[in-house]
N, C-alpha and C. Protein backbone atom coordinates (compact mmCIF):
# COMPACT_ATOMS: atom_id res chain seq x y z
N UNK A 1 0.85 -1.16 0.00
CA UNK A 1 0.00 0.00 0.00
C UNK A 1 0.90 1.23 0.00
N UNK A 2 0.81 2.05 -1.02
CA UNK A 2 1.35 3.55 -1.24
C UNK A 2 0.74 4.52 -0.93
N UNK A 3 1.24 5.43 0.11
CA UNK A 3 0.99 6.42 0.37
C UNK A 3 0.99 8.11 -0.53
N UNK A 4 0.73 8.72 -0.33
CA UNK A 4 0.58 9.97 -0.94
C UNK A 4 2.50 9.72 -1.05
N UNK A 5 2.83 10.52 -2.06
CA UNK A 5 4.88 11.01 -1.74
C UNK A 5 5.20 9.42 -1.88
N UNK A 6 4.52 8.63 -2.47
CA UNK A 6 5.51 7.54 -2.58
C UNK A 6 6.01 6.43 -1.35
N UNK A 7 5.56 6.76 0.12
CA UNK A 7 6.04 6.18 1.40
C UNK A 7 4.86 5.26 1.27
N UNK A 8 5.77 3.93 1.75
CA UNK A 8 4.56 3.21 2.25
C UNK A 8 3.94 3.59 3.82
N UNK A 9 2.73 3.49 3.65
CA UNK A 9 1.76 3.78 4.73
C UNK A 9 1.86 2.76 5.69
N UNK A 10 1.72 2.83 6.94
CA UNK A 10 1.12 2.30 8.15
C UNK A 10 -0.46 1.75 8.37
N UNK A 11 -0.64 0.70 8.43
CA UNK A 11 -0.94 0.11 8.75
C UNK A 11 -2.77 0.81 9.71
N UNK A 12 -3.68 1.37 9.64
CA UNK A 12 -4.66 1.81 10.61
C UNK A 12 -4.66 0.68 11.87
N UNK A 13 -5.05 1.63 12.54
CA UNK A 13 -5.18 0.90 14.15
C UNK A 13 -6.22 -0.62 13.82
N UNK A 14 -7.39 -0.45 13.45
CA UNK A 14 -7.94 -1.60 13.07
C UNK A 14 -7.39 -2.81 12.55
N UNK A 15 -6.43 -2.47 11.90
CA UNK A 15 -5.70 -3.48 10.78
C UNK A 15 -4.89 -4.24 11.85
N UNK A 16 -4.04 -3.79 12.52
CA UNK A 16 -2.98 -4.19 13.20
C UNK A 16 -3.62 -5.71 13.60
N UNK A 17 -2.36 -6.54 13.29
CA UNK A 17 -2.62 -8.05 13.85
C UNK A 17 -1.85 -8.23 14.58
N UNK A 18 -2.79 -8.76 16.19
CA UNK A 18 -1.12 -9.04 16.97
C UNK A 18 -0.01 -10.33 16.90
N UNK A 19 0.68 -10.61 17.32
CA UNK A 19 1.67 -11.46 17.36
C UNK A 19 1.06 -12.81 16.74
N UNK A 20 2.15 -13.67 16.07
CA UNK A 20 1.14 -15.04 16.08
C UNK A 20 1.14 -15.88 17.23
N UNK A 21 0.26 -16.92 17.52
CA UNK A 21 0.20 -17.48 18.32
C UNK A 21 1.14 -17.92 19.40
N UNK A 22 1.75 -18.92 18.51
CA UNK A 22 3.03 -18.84 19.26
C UNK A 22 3.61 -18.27 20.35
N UNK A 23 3.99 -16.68 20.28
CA UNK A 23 4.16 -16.08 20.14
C UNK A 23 3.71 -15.15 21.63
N UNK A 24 2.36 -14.92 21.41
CA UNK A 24 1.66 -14.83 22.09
C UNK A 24 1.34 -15.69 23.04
N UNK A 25 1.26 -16.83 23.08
CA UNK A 25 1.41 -17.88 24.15
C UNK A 25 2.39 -17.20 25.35
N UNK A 26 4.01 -17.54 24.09
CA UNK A 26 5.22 -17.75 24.95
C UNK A 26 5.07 -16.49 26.21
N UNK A 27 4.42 -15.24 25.06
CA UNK A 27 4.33 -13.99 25.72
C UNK A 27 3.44 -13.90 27.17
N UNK A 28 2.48 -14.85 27.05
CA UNK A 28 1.57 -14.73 28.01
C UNK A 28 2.43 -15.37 29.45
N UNK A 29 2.79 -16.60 28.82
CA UNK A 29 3.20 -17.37 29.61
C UNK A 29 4.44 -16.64 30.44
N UNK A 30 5.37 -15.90 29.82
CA UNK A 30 6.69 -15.36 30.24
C UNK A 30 5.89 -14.05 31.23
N UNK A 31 4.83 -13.46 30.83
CA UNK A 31 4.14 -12.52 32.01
C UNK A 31 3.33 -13.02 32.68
N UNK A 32 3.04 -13.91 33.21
CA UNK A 32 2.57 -14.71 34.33
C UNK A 32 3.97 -15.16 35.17
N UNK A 33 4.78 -16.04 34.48
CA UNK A 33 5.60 -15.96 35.52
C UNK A 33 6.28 -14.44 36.15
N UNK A 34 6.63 -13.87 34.99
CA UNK A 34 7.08 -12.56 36.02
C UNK A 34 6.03 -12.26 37.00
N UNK A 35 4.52 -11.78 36.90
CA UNK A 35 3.83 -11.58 37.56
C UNK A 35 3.79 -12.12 39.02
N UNK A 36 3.91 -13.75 39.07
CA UNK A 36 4.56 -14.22 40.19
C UNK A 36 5.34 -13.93 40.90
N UNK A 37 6.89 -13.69 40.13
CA UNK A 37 7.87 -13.46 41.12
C UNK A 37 7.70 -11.81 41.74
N UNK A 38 7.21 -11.10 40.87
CA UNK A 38 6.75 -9.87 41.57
C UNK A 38 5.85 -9.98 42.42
N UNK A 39 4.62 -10.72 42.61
CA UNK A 39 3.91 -10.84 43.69
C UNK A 39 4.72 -11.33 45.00
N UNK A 40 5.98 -11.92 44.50
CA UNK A 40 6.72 -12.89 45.92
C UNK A 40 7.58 -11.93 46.24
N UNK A 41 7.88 -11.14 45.13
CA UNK A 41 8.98 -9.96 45.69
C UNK A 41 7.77 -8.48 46.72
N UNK A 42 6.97 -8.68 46.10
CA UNK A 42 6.00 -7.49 46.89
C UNK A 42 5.92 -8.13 48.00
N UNK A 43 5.16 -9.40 48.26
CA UNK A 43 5.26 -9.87 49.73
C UNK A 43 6.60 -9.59 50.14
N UNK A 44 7.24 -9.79 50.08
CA UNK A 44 8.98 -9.90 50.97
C UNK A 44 9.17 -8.46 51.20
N UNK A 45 8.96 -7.42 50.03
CA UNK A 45 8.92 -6.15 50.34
C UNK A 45 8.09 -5.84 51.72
N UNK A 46 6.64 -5.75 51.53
CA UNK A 46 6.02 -5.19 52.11
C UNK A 46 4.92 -5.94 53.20
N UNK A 47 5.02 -6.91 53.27
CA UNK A 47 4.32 -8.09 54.59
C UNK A 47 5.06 -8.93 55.43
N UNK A 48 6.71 -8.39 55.36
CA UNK A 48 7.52 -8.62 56.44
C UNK A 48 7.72 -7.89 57.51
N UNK A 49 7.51 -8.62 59.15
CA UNK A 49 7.39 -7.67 60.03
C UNK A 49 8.56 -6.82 60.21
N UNK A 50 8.41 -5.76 61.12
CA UNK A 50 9.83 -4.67 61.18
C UNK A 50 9.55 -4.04 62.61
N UNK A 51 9.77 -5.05 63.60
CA UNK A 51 9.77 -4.47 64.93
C UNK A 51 10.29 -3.72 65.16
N UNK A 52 11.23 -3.01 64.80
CA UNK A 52 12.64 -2.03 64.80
C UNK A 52 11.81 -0.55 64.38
N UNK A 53 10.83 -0.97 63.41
CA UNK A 53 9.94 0.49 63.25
C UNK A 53 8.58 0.73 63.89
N UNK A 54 8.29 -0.11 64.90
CA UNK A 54 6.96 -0.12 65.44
C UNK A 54 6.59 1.60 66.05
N UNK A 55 8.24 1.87 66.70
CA UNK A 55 7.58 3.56 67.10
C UNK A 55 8.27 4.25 65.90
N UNK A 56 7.92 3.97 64.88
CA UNK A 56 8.07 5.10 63.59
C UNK A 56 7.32 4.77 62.63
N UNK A 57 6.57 4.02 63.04
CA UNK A 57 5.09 4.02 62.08
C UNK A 57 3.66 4.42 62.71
N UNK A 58 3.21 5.36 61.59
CA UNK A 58 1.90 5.54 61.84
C UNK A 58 1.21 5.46 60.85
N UNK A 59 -0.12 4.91 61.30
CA UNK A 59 -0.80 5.51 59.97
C UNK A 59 -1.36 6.69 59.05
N UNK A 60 -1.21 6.12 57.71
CA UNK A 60 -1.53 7.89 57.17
C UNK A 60 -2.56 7.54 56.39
N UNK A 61 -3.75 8.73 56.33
CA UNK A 61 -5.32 8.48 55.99
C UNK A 61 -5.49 9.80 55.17
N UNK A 62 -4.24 10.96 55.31
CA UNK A 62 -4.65 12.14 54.16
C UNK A 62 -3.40 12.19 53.55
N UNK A 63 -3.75 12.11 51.84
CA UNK A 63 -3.05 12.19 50.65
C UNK A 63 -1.98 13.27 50.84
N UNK A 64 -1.14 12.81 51.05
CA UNK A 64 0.51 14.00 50.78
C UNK A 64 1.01 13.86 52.34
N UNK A 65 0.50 13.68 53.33
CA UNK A 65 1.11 14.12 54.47
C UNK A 65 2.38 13.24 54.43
N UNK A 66 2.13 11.75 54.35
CA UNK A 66 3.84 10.86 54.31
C UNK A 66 4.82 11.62 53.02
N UNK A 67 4.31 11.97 52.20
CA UNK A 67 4.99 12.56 51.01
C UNK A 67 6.12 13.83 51.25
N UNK A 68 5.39 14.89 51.98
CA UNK A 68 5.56 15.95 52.86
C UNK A 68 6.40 15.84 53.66
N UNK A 69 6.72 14.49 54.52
CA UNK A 69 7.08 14.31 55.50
C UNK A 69 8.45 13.50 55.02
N UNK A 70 8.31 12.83 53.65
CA UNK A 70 9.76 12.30 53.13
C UNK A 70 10.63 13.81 52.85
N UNK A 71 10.03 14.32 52.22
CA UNK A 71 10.30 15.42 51.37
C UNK A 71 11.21 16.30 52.32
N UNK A 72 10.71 16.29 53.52
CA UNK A 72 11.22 17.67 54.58
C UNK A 72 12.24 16.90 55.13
N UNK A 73 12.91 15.66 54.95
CA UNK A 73 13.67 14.86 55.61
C UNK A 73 15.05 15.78 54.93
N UNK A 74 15.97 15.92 56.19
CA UNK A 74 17.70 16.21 55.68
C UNK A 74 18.05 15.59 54.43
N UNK A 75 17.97 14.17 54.03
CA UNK A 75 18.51 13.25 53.60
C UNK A 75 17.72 13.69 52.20
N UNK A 76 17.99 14.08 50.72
CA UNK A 76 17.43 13.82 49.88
C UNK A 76 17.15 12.42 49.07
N UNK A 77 18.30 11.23 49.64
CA UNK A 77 18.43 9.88 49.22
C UNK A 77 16.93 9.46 50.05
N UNK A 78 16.58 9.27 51.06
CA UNK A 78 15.95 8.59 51.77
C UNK A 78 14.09 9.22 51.08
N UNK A 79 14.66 10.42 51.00
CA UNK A 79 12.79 10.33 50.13
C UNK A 79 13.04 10.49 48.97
N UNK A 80 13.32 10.17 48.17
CA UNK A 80 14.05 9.39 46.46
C UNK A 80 14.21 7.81 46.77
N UNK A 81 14.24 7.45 47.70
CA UNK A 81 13.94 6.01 48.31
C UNK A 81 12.51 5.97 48.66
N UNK A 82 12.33 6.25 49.60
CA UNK A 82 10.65 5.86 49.70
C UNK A 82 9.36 6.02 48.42
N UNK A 83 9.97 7.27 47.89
CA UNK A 83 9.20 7.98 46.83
C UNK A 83 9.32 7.25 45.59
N UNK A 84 10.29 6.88 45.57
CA UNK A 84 10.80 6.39 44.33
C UNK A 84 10.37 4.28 43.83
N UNK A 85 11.04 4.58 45.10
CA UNK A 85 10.79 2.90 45.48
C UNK A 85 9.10 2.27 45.57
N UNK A 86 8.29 3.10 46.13
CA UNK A 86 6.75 3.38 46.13
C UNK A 86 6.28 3.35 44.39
N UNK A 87 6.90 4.48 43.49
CA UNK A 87 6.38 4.18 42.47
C UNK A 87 7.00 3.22 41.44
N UNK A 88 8.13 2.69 41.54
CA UNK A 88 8.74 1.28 41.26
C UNK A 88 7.61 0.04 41.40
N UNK A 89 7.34 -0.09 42.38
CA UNK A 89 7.01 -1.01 43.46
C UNK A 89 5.41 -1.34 42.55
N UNK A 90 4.66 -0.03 41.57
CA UNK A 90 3.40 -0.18 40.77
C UNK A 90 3.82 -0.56 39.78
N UNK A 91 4.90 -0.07 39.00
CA UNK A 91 5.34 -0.17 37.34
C UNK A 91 4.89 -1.93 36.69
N UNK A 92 5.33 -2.97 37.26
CA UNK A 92 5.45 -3.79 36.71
C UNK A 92 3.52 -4.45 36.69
N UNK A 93 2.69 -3.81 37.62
CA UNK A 93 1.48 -4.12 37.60
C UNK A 93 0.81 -3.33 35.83
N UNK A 94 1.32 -2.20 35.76
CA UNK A 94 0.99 -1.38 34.52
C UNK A 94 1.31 -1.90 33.17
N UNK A 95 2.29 -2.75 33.35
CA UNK A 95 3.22 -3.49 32.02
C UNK A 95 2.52 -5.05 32.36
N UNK A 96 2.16 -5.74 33.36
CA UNK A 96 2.03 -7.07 33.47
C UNK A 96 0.52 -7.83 33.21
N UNK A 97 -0.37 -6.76 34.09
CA UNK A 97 -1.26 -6.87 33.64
C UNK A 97 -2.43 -6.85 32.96
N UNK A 98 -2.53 -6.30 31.76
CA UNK A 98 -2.95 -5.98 30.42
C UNK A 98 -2.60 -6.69 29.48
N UNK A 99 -1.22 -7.95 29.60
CA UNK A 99 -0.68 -9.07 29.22
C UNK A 99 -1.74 -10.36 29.59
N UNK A 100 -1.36 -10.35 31.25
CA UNK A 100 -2.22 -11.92 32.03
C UNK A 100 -3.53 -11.39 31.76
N UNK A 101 -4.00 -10.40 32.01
CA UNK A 101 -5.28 -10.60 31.89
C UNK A 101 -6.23 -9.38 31.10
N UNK A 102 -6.14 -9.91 29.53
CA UNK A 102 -6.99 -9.67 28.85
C UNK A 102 -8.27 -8.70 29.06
N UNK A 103 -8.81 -8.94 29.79
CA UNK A 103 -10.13 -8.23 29.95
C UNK A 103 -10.02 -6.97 31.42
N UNK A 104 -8.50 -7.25 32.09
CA UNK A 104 -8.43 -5.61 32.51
C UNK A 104 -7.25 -5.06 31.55
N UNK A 105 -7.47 -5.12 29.92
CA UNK A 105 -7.37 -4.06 29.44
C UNK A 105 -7.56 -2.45 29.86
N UNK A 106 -6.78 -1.56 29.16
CA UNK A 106 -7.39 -0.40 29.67
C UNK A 106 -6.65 0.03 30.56
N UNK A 107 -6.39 1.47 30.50
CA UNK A 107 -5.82 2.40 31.69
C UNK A 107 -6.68 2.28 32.98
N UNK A 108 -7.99 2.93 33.18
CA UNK A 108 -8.52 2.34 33.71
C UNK A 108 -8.87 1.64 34.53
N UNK A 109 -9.20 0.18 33.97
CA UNK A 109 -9.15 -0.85 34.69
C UNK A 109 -7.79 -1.33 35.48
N UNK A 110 -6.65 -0.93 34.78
CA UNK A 110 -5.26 -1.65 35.35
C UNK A 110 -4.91 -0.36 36.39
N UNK A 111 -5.09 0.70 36.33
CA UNK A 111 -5.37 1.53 37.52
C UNK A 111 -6.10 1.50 38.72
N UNK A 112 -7.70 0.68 38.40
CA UNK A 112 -8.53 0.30 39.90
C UNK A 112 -8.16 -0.61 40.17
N UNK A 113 -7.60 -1.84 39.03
CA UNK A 113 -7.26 -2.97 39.78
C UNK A 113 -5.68 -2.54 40.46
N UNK A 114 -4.53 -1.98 40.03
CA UNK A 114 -3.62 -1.37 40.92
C UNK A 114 -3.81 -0.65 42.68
N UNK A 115 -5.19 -0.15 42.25
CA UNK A 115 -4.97 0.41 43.49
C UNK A 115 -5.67 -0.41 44.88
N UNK A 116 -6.73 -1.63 43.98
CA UNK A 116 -7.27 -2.43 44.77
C UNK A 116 -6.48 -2.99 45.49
N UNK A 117 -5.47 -3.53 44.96
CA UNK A 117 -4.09 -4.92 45.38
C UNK A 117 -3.59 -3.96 46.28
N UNK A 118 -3.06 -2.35 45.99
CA UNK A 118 -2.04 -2.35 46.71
C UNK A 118 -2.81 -1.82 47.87
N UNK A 119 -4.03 -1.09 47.43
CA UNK A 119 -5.38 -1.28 49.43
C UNK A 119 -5.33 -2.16 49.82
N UNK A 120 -5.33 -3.18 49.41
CA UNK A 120 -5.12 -4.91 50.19
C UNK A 120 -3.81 -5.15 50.92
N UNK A 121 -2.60 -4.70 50.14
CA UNK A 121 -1.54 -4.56 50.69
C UNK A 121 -1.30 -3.85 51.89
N UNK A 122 -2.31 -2.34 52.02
CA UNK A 122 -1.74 -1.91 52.84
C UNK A 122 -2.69 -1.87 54.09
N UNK A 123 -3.75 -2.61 54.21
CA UNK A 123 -5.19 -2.87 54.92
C UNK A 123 -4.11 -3.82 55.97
N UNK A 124 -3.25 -4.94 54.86
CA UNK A 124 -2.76 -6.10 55.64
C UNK A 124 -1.80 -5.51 56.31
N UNK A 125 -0.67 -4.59 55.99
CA UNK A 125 0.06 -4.01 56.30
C UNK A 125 -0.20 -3.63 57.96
N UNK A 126 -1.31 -2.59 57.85
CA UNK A 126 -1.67 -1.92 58.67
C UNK A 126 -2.19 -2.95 59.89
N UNK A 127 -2.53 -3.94 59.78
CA UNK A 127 -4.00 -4.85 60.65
C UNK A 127 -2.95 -6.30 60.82
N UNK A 128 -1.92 -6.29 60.34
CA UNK A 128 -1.08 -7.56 60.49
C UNK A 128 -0.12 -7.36 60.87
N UNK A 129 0.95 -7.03 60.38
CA UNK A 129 2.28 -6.82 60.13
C UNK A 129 2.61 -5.65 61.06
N UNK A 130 3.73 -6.38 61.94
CA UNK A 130 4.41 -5.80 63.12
C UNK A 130 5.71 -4.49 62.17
N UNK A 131 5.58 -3.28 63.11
CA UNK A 131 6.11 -2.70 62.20
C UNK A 131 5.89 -1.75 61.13
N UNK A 132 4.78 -1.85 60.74
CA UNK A 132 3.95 -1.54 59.10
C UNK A 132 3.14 -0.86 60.09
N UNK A 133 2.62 0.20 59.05
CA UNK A 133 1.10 0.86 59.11
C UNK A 133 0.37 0.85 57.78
N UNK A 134 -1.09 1.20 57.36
CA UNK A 134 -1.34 1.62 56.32
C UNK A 134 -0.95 3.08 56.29
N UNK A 135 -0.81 3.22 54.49
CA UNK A 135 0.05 4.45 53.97
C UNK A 135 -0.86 5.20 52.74
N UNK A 136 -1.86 5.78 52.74
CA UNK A 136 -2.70 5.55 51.40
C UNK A 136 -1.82 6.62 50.48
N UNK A 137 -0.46 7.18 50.65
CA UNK A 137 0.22 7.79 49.96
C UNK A 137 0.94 6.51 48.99
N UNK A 138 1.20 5.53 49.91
CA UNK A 138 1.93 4.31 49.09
C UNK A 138 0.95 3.93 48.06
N UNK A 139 -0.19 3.77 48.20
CA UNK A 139 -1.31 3.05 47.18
C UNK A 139 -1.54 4.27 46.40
N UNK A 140 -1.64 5.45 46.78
CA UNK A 140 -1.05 6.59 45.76
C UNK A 140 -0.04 6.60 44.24
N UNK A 141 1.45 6.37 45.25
CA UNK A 141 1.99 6.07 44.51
C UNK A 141 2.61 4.96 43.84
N UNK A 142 2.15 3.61 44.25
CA UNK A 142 1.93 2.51 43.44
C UNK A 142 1.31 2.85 42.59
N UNK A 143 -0.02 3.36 42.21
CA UNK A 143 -0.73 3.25 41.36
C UNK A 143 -0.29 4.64 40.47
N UNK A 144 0.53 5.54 40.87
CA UNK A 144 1.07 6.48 39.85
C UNK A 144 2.33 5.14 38.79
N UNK A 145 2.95 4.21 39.65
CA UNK A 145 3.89 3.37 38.89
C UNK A 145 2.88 2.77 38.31
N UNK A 146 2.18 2.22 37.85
CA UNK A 146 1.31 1.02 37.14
C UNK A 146 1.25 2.49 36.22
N UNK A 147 0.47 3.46 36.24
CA UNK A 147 0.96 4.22 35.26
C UNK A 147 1.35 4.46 34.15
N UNK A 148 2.50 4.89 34.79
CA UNK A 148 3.85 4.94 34.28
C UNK A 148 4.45 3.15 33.53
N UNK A 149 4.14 2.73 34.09
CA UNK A 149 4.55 1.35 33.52
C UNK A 149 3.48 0.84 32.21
N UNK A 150 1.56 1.12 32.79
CA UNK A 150 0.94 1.01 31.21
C UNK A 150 1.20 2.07 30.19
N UNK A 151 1.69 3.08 30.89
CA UNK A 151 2.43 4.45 29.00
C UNK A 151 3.37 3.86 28.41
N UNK A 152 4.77 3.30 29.17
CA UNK A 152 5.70 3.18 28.47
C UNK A 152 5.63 1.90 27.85
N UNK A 153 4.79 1.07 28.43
CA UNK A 153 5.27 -0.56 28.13
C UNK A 153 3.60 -1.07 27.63
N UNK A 154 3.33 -1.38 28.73
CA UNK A 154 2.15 -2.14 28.94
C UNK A 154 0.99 -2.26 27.89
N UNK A 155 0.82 -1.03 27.84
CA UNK A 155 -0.61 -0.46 26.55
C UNK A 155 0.02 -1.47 25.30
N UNK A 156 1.81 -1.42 24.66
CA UNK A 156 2.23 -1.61 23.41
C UNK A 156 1.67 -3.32 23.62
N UNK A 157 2.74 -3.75 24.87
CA UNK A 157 2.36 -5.39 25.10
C UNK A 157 1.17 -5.65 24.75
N UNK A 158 0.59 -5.67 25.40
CA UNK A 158 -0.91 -6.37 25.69
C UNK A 158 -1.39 -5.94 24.12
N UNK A 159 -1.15 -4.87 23.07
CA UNK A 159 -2.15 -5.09 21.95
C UNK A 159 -1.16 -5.90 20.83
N UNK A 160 0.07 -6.05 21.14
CA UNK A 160 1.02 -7.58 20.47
C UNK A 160 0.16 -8.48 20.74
N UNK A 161 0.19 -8.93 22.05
CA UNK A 161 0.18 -10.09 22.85
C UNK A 161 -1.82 -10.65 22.36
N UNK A 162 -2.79 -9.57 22.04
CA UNK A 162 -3.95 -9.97 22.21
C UNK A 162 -4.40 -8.94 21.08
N UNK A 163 -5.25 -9.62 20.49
CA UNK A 163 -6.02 -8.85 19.57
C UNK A 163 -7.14 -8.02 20.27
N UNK A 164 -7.14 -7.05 19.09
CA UNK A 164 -8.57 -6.19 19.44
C UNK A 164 -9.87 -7.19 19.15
N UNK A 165 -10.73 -6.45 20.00
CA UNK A 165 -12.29 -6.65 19.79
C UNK A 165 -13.06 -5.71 18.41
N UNK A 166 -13.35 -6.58 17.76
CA UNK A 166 -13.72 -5.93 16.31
C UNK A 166 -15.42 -5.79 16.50
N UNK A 167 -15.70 -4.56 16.27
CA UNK A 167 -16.78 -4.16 16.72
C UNK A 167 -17.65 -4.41 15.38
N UNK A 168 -19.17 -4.98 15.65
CA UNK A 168 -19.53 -5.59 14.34
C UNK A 168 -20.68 -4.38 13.45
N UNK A 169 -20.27 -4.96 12.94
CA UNK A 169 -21.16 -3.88 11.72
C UNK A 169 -22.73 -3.77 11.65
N UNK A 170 -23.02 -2.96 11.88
CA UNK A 170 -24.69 -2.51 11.18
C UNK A 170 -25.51 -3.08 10.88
């Protein structure tokens, strides 16, 4: 197909076919396991007790105050660590799941379901785990990483990995 000037044209969004099977399998299959080991690395992160911080945790219930409170720290490493590490800690949910699971396509959806997991995370956090409080700045910025992880990555994956829904005609 020739474009105006002689260039071949691209392909319309409709047209695009994703990956072949194959392909797509291997793909699925290789983001499920990552998905795993990130779920085992989030537990180890964040549902291990930390008696050592029991009097330096509290809980936080209004948006920015832990943020505020990294921020005003001497140390610029240590809130570039928390801050940073917080929106790390979403990225691979933004890239992973729009792969495993098909039908939370969508910014969206991989955003409520981001912020569901990491409320769960930090419900347990808070109500279990010696050490821990809930942080709703962390589920904040988890879900700013899922993000950041469905712009750069995730959105491209998942429409390789799975075809569109072809909307039927008239």
């Amino acid at each position: 197909m020739q474009a105006k000037g002689g260039s071949t044209a691209r392909p319309a969004r409709d047209e695009r076919r994703p990956l072949p099977f194959p392909l797509r399998v291997l793909a699925m299959l290789c983001a499920f396991v990552f998905m795993v080991a990130f779920a085992v690395v989030l537990a180890k992160l964040t549902l291990e007790p930390s008696p050592a911080s029991v009097a330096l945790t509290h809980t936080n219930l209004h948006p920015g105050r832990s943020l505020k409170a990294y921020l005003d720290q001497p140390a610029l490493r240590d809130a570039v660590k928390q801050i940073g590490g917080n929106v790390l800690l979403g990225v691979p949910f933004g890239v992973l799941v729009p792969v495993v699971a098909p039908q939370a396509r969508g910014l969206l959806r991989v955003l409520l379901l981001t912020a569901t997991v990491m409320l769960l995370v930090e419900f347990a956090q808070g109500a279990l785990i010696t050490g821990r409080a809930f942080d709703i700045d962390d589920v904040i910025l988890n879900t700013a990483g899922a993000l950041v992880g469905y712009l750069l990555l995730g959105r491209r994956l998942s429409r390789a990995v799975h075809a569109r829904r072809r909307s039927r005609p008239q």
